[in-house]
C-alpha atoms as a PDB file:
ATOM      1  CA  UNK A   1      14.363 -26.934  -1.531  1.00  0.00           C
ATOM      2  CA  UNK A   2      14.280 -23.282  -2.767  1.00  0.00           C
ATOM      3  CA  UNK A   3      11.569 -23.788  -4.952  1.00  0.00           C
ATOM      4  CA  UNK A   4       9.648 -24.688  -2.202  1.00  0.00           C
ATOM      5  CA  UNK A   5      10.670 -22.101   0.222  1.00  0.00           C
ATOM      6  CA  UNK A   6       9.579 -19.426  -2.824  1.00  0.00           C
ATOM      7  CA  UNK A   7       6.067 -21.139  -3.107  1.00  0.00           C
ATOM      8  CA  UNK A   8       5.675 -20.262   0.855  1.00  0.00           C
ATOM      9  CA  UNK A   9       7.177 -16.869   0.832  1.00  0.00           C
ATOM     10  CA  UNK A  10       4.821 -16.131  -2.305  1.00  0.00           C
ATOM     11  CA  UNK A  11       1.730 -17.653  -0.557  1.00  0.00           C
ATOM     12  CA  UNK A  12       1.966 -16.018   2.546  1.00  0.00           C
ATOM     13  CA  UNK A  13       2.903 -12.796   1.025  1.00  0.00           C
ATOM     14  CA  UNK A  14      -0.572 -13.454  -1.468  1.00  0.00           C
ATOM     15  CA  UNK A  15      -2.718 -14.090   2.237  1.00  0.00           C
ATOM     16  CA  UNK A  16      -0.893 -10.793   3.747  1.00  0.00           C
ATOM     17  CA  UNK A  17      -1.777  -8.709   0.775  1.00  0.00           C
ATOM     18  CA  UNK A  18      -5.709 -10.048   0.158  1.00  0.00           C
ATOM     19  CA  UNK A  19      -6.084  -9.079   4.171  1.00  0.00           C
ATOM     20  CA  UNK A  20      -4.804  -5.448   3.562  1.00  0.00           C
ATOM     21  CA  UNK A  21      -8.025  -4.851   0.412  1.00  0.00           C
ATOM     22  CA  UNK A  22     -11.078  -5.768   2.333  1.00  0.00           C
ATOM     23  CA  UNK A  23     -12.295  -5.059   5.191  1.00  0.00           C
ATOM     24  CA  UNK A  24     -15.695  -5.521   7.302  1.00  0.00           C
ATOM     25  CA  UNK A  25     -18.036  -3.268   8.692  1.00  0.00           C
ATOM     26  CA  UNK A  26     -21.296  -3.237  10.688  1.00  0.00           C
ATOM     27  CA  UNK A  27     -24.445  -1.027  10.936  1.00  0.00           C
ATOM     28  CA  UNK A  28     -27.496  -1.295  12.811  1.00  0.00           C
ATOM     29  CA  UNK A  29     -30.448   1.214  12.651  1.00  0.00           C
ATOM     30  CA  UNK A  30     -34.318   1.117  12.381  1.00  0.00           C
ATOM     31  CA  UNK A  31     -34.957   0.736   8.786  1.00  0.00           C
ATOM     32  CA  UNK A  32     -32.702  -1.228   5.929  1.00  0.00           C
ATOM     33  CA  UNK A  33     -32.845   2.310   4.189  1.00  0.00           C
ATOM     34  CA  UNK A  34     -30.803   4.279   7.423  1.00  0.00           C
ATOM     35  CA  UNK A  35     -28.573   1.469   8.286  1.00  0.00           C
ATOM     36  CA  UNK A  36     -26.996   0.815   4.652  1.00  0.00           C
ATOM     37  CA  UNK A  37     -27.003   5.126   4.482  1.00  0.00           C
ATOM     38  CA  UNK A  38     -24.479   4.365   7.073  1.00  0.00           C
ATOM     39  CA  UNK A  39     -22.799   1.689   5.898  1.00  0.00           C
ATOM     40  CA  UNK A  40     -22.367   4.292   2.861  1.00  0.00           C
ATOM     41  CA  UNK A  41     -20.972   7.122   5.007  1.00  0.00           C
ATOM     42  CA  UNK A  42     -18.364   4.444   6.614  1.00  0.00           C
ATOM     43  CA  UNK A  43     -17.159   3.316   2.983  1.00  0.00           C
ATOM     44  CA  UNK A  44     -17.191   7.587   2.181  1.00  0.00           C
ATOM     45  CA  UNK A  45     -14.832   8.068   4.850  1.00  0.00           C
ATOM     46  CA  UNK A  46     -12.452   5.529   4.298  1.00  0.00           C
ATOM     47  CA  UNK A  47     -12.606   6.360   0.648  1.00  0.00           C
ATOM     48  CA  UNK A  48     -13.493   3.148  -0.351  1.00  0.00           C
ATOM     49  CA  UNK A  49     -17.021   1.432  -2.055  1.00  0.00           C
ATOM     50  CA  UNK A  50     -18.867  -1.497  -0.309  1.00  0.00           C
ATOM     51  CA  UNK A  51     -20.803  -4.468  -1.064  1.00  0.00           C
ATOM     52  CA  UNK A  52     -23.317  -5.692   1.141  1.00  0.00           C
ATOM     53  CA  UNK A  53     -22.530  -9.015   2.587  1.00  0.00           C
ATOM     54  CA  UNK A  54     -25.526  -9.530   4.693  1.00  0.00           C
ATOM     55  CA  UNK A  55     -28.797  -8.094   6.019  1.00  0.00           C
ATOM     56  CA  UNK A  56     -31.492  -8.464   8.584  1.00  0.00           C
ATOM     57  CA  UNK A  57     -34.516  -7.025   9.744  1.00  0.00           C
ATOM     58  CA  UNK A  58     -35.597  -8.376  13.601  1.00  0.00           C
ATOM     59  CA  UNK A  59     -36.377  -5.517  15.778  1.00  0.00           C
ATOM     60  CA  UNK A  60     -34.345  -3.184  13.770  1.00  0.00           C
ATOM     61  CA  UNK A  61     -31.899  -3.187  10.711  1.00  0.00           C
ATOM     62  CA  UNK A  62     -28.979  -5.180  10.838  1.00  0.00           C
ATOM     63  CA  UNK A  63     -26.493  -4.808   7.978  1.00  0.00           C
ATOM     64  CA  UNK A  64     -23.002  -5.865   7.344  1.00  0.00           C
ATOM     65  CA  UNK A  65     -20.757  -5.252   3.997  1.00  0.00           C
ATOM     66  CA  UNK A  66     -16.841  -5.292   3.203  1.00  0.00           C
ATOM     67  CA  UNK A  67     -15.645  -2.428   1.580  1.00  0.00           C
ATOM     68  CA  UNK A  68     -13.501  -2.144  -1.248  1.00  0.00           C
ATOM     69  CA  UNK A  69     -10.344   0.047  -1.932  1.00  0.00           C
END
């Protein structure tokens, strides 16, 4: 019984810890070019570095990353 009650309390504390490193963020502009430039200014300010996760280009620049601490 306490072996399993130590395998929750160390998987939930594993999910509550991988939520607290990434996190996502959105930017939309007219080129690719001006809309990751933002994405870059977002990860400057929270003193972090991104990775793109996605990108778009219909009627304007769509892109979306998850930054890194």
């Amino acid at each position: 019984m306490k072996t399993i009650k130590n395998f929750v309390a160390v998987a939930a504390l594993s999910l509550v810890s991988f939520g607290s490193f990434a996190q996502s963020i959105t930017a939309s502009a007219s080129t690719l070019d001006a809309a990751e430039a933002q994405i870059a200014a977002q990860a400057h300010q929270a003193g972090a570095s991104y990775k793109i996760t996605g990108a778009r280009f219909d009627n304007g620049a769509y892109v979306s990353a998850e930054l890194v601490k």
